[in-house]
Protein backbone atom coordinates (compact mmCIF):
# COMPACT_ATOMS: atom_id res chain seq x y z
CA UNK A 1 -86.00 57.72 -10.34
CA UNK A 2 -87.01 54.22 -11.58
CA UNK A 3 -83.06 53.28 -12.14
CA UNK A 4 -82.36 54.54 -8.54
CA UNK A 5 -85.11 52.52 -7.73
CA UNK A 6 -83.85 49.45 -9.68
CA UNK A 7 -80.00 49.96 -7.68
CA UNK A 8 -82.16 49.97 -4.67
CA UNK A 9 -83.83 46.81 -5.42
CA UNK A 10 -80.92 44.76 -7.11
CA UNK A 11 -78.71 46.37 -3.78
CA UNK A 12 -81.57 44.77 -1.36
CA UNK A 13 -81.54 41.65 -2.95
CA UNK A 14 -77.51 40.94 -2.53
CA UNK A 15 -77.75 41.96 0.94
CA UNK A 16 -80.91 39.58 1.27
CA UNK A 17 -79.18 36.78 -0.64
CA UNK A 18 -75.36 36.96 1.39
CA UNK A 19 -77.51 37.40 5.01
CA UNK A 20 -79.65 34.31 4.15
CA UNK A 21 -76.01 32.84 2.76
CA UNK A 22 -74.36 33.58 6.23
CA UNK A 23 -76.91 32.17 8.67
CA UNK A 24 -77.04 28.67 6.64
CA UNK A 25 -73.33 28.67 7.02
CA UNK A 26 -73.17 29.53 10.80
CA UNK A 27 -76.47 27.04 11.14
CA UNK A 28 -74.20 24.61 9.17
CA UNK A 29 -76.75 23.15 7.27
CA UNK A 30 -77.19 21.84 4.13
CA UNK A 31 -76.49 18.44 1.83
CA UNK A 32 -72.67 18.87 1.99
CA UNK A 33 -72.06 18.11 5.63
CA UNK A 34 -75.28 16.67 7.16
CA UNK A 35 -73.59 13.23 7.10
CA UNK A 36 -69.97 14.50 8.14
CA UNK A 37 -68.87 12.52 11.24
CA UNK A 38 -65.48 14.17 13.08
CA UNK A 39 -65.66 12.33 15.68
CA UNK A 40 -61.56 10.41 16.54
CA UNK A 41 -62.00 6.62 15.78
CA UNK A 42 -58.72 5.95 16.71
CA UNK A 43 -57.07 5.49 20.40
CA UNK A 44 -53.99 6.73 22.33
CA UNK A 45 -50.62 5.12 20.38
CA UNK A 46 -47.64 5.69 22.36
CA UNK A 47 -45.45 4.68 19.48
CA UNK A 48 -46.79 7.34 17.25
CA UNK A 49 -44.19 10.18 17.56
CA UNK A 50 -45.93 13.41 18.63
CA UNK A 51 -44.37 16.54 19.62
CA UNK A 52 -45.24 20.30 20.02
CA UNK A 53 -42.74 21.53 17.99
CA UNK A 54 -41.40 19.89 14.53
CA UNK A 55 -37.79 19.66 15.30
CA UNK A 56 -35.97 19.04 18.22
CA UNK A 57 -32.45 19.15 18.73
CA UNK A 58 -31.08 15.68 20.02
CA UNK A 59 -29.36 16.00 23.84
CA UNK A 60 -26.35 14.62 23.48
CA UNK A 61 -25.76 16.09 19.68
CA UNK A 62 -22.36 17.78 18.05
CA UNK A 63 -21.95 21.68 18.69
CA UNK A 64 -23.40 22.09 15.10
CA UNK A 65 -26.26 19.85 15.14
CA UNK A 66 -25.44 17.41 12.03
CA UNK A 67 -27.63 15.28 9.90
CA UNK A 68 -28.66 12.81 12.95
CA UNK A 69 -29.18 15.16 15.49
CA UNK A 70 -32.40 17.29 14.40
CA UNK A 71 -35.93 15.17 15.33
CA UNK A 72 -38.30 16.34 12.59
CA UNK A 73 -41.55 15.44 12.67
CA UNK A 74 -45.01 17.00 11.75
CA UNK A 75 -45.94 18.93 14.90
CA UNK A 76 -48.77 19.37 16.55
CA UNK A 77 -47.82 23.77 16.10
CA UNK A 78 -47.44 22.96 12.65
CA UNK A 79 -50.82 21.21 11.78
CA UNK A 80 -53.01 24.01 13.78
CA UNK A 81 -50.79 26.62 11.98
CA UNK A 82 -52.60 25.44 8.83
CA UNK A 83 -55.81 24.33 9.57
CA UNK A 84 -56.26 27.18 11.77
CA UNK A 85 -53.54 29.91 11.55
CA UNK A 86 -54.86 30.78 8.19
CA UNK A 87 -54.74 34.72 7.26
CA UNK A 88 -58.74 34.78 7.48
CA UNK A 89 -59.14 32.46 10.68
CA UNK A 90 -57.02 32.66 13.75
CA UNK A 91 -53.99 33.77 11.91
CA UNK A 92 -55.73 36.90 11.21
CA UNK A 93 -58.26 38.62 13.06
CA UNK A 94 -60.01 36.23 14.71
CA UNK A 95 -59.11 35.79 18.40
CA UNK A 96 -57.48 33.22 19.77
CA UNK A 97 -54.26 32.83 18.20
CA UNK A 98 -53.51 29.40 17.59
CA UNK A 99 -49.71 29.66 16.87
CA UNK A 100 -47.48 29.73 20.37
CA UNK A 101 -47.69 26.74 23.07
CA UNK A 102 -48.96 28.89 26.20
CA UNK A 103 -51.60 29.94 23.46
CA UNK A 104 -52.73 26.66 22.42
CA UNK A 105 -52.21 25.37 26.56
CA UNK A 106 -55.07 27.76 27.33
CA UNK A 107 -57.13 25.19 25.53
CA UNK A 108 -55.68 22.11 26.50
CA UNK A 109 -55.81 19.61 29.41
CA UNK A 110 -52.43 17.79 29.58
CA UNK A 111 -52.83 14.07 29.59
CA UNK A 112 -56.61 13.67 28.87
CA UNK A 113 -57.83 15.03 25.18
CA UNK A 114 -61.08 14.01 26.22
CA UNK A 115 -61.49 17.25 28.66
CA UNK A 116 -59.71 19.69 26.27
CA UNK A 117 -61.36 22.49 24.81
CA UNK A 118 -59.00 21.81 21.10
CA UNK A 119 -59.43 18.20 21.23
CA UNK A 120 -63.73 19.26 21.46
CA UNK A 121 -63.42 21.91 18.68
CA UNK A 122 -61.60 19.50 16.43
CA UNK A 123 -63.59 16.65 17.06
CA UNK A 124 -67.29 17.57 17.57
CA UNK A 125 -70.06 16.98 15.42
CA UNK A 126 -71.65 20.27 16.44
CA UNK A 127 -70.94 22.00 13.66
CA UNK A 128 -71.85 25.66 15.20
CA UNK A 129 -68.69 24.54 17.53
CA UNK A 130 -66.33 23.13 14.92
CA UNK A 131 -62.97 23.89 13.94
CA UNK A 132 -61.87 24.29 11.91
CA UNK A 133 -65.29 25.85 10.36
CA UNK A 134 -66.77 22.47 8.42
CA UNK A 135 -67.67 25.08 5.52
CA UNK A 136 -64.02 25.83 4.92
CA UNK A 137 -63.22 22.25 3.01
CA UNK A 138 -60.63 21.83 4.77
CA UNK A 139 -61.35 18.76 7.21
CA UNK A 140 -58.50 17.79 9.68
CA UNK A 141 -57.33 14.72 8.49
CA UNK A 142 -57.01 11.40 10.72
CA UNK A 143 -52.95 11.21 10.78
CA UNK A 144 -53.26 14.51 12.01
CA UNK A 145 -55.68 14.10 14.74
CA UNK A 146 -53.94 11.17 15.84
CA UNK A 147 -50.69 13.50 16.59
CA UNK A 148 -52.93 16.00 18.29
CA UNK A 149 -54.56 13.17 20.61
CA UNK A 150 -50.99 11.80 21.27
CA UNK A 151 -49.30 14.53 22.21
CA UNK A 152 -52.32 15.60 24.65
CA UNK A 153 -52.46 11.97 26.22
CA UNK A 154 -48.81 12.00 26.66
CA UNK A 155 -48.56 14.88 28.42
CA UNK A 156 -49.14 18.13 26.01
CA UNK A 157 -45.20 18.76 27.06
CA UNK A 158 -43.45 21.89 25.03
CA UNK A 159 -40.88 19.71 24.25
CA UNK A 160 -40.61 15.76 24.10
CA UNK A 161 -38.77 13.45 26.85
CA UNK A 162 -38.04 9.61 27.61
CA UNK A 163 -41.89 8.72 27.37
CA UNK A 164 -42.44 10.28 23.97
CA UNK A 165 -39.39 9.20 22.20
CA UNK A 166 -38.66 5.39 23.75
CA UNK A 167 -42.15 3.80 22.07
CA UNK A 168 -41.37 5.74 19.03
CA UNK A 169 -37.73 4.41 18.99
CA UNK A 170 -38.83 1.04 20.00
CA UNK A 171 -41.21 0.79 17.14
CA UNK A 172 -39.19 1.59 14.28
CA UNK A 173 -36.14 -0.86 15.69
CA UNK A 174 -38.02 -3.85 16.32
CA UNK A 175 -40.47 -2.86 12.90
CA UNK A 176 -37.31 -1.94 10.86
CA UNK A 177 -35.06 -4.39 11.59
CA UNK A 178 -36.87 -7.54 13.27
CA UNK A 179 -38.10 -8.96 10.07
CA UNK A 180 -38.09 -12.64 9.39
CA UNK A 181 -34.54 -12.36 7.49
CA UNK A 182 -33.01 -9.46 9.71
CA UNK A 183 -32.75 -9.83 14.11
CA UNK A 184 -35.34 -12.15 14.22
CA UNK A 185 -36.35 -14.50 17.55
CA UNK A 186 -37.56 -17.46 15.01
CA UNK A 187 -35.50 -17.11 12.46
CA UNK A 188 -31.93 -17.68 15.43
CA UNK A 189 -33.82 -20.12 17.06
CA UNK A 190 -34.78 -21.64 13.87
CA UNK A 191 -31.03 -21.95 12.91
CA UNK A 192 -30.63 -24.12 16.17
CA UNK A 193 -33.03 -26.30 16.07
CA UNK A 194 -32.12 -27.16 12.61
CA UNK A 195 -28.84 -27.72 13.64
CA UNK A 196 -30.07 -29.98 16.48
CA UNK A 197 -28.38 -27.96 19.22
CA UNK A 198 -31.86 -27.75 21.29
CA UNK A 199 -32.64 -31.13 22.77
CA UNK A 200 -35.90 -32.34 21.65
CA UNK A 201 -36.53 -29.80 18.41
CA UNK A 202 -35.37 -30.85 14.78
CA UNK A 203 -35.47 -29.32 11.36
CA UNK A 204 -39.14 -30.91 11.36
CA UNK A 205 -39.99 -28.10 13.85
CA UNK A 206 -38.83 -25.09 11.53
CA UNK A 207 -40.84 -23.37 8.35
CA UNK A 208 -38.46 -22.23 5.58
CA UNK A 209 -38.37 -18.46 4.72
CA UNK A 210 -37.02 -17.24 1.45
CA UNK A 211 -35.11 -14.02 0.98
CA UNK A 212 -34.72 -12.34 -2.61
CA UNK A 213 -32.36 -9.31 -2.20
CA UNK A 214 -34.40 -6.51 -4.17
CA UNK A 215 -30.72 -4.59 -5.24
CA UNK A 216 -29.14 -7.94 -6.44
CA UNK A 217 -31.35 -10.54 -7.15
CA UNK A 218 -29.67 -13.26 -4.39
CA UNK A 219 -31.62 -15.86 -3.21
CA UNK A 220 -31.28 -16.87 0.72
CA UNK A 221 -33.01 -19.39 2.66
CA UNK A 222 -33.41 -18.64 6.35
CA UNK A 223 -35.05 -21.71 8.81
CA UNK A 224 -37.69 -20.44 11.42
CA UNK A 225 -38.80 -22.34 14.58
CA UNK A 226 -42.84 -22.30 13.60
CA UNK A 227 -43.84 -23.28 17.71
CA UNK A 228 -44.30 -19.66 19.01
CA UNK A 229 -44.12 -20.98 22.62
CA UNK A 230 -41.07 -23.09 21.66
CA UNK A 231 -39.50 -20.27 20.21
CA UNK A 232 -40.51 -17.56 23.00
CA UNK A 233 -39.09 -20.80 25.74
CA UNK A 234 -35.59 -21.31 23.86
CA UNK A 235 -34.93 -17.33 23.69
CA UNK A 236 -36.09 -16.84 26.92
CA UNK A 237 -34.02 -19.40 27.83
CA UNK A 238 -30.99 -18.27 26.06
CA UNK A 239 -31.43 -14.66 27.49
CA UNK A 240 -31.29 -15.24 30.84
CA UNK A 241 -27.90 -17.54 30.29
CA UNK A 242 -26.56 -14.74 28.92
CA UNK A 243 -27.17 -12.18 31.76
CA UNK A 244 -26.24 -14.63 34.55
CA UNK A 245 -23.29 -15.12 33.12
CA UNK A 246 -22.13 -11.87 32.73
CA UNK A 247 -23.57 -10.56 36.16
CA UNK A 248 -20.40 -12.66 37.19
CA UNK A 249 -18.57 -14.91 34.50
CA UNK A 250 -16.41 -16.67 37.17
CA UNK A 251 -19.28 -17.64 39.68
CA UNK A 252 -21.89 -18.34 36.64
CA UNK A 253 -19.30 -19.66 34.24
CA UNK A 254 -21.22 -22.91 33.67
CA UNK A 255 -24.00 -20.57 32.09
CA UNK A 256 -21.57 -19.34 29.24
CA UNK A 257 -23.48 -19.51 26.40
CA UNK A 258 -22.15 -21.80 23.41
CA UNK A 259 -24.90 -21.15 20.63
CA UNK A 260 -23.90 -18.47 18.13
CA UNK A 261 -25.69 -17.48 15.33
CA UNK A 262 -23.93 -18.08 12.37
CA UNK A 263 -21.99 -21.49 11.67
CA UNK A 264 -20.49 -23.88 12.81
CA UNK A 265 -22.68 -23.53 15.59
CA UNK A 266 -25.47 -22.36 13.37
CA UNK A 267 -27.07 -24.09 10.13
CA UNK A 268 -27.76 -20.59 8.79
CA UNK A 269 -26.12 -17.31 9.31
CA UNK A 270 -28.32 -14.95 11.26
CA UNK A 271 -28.18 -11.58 13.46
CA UNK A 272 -28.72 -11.47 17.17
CA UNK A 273 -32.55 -10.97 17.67
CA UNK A 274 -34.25 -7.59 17.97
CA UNK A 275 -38.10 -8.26 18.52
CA UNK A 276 -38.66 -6.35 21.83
CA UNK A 277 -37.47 -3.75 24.18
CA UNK A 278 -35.51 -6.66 26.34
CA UNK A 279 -33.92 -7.76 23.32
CA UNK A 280 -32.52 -4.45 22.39
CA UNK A 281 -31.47 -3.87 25.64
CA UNK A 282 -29.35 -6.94 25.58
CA UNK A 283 -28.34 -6.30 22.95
CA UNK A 284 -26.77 -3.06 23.80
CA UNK A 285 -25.27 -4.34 26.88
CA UNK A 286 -24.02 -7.62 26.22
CA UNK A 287 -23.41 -7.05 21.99
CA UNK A 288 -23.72 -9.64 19.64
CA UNK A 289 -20.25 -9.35 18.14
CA UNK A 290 -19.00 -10.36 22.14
CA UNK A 291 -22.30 -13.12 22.16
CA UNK A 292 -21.18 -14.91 19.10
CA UNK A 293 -17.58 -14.64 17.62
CA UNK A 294 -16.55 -16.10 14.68
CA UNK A 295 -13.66 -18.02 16.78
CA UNK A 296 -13.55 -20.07 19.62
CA UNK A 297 -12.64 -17.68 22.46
CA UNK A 298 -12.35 -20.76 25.30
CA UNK A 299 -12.60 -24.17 25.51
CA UNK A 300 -13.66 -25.80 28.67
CA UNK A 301 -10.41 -28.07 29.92
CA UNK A 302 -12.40 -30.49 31.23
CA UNK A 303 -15.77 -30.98 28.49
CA UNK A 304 -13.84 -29.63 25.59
CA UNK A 305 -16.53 -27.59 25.05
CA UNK A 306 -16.42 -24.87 22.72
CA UNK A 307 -17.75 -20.82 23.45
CA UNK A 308 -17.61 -18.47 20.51
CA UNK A 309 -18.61 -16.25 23.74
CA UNK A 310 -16.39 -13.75 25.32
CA UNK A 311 -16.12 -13.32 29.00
CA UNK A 312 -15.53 -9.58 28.55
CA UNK A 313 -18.94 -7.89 27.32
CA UNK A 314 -17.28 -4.38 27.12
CA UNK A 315 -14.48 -5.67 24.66
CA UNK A 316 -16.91 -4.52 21.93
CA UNK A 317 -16.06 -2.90 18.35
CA UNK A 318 -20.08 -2.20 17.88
CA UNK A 319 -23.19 -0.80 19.42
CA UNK A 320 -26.76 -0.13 18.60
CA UNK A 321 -25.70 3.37 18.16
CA UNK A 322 -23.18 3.38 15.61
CA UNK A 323 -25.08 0.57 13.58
CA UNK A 324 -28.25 3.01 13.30
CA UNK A 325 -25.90 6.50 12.77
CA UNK A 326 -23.25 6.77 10.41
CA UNK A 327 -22.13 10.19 11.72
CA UNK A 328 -20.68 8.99 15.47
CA UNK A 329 -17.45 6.53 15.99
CA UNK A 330 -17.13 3.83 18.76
CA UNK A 331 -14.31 3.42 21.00
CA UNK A 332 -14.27 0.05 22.27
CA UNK A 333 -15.03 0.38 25.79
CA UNK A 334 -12.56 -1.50 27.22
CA UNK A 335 -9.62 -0.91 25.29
CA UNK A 336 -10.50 2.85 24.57
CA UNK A 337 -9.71 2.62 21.09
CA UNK A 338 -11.95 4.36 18.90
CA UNK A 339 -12.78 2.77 15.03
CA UNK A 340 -11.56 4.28 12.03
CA UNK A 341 -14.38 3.66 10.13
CA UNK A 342 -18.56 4.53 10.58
CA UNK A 343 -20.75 1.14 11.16
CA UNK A 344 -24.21 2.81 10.07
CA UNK A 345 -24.88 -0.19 7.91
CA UNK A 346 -27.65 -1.90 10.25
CA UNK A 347 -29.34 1.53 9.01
CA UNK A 348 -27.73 0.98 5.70
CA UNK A 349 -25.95 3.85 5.74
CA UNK A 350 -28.58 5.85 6.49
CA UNK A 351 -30.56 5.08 3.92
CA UNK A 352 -32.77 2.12 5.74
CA UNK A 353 -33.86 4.99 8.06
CA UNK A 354 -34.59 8.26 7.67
CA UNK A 355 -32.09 10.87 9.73
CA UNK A 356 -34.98 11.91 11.76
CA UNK A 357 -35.78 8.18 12.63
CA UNK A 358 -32.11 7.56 13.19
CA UNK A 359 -32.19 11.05 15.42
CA UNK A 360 -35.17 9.72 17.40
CA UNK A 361 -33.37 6.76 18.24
CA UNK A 362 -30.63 8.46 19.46
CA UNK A 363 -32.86 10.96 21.59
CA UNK A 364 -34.03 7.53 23.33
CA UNK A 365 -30.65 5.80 23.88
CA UNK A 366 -29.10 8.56 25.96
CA UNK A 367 -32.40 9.29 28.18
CA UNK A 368 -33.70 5.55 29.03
CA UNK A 369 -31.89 4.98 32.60
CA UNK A 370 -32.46 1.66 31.68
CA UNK A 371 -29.07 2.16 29.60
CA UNK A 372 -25.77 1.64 31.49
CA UNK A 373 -23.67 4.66 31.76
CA UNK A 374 -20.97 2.74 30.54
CA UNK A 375 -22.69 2.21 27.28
CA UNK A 376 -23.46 5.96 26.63
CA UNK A 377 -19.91 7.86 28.17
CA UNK A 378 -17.47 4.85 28.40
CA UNK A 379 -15.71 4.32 31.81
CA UNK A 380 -15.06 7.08 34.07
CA UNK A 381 -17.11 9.70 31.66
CA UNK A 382 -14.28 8.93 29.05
CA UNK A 383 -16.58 8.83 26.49
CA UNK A 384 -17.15 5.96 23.74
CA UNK A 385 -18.85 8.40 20.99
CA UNK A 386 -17.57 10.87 19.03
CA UNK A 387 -18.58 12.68 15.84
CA UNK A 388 -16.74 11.52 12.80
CA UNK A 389 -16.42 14.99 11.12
CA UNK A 390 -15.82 16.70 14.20
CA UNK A 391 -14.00 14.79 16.71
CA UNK A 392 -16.01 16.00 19.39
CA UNK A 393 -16.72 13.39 22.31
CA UNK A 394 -20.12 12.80 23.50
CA UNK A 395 -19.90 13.33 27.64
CA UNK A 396 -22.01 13.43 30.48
């Protein structure tokens, strides 16, 4: 009797002890967490990438998606999978389940995380409310709840469109490549003004920059133009030459632009400026190979004036899309006649950006409406893309 009795007791205890053990857990009390704070510091980024799902195929991309046409991101389906899709959570028994997109909608208001039931259960500092449970150690981590709060202010869309993948693009072009030795406002403007080709600006107006290749050890020396609203007047200025003149290059032919970047016009060789969404768009109408060739293309009969310009801004061998994406070949637009050879090398072959990044950028190119036809299918839906391996030509 007395060793029933002593089962008894040590069998009351345990049940004592894991009941008291399971109300200070649901309570959430304790020294652990009282000074846990999940609240979001952070605010809605339109250039952070968010998504429902973690790929996405890329519309236009090759009938076998290749390397540059799968989007691959974290998602936000991925990140609740395992924070909350766990076998012993809402993976398991535990209702809702947290793993399809009408699921998760159920719990969301699109466009405004504030008023979403998800955004309050990851967030709050009620810890009765939390989730996932604050006693599990496993804390959603900022990068992550900046996705989640992104893809809710954006929209909560099942899959991603123009808005979510042109601040994203954006981003990583004008991050990636506008650096001070790379497509750089100051650093072409700096080149001119050093070369006293803008009236009233001399070398005495630029800051040198120094370049040391990390792969070879070369040394360059690049001139910026240190007056910020200098600089931001002379490109400005140079910009809108360059579209007058090619919204009609007989009527505006006195706004033919005669800088170039590189010499002789140049005191330094540098690339056509990428350091906002106009530039880029310029860029990809009116290229910088047509902008600034390495021969005079006309001479003015009467000034003897020399243009390193061409009147023809579709007789182009290059585009923002083939620099960034070493799987598609150009056909010049005008002439039809496709390169032999890929031109990924702005991207350096791929390896400057990641294929995802380069994917995302192509995503953008073919949705913004911003984008002349022209640029993206060639004249008459011709097409001016096509995949190296394949052959096959990108249409509308």
């Amino acid at each position: 009797m007395k060793k029933i009795s002593l089962i008894k007791a040590t069998t009351l205890f345990l049940l004592v002890f894991f009941v008291s053990a399971s109300i200070i857990q649901c309570k959430k009390e304790g020294d652990v967490i009282k000074n846990l704070d999940r609240s979001f510091k952070g605010t809605a980024d339109s250039t952070i990438y968010a998504s429902f799902y973690e790929s996405n195929t890329v519309t236009p991309a090759d009938a076998v998606p290749d390397v540059n046409d799968k989007i691959k991101f974290r998602g936000v389906q991925t990140i609740l999978h395992e924070y909350c899709g766990t076998s012993n959570c809402h993976g398991g028994s535990i209702a809702p389940k947290f793993d399809t997109y009408p699921e998760i909608m159920k719990y969301v208001t699109a466009g405004n995380p504030e008023a979403s039931k998800l955004w309050e259960y990851l967030t709050t500092n009620d810890f009765n409310k939390a989730m996932p449970p604050v006693n599990s150690n496993h804390e959603m981590n900022f990068t992550d709840k900046s996705i989640i709060y992104n893809w809710i202010k954006n929209g909560a869309k099942e899959r991603p469109d123009l808005n979510d993948f042109r601040p994203a693009a954006v981003a990583l072009i004008v991050t990636g490549c506008g650096s001070a030795n790379c497509h750089n406002q100051a650093t072409a403007t700096g080149g001119w003004a050093r070369a006293g080709l803008i009236p009233g600006l001399t070398s005495a107006d630029t800051t040198q920059y120094t370049y040391i290749n990390p792969a070879t050890g070369a040394i360059t020396i690049y001139c910026q133009l240190s007056n910020a609203a200098k600089r931001d007047q002379v490109w400005t200025a140079y910009k809108d030459s360059v579209k007058k003149f090619y919204a009609d290059t007989l009527a505006n032919a006195s706004f033919r632009p005669w800088k170039k970047f590189s010499t002789p016009r140049s005191a330094s060789s540098t690339r056509g400026p990428l350091n906002s969404y106009d530039d880029i768009l310029m860029d990809i109408m009116y290229p910088k190979s047509v902008r600034s060739s390495n021969s005079v293309l006309y001479t003015n009969p009467v000034t003897l004036t020399t243009y390193y310009v061409s009147g023809n801004n579709l007789n182009a061998t290059s585009s923002m899309v083939t620099r960034c994406d070493s799987t598609l070949l150009l056909a010049n637009p005008f002439t039809g006649v496709y390169a032999t050879t890929h031109q990924g090398d702005m991207a350096y072959g791929d390896g400057g950006l990641k294929s995802n990044e380069v994917a995302l950028i192509k995503a953008w190119y073919f949705a913004d409406p911003n984008i002349p036809t022209v640029w993206k299918y060639g004249n008459a839906n011709a097409g001016i893309f096509k995949y190296r391996k394949t052959g096959t030509i990108i249409k509308q």
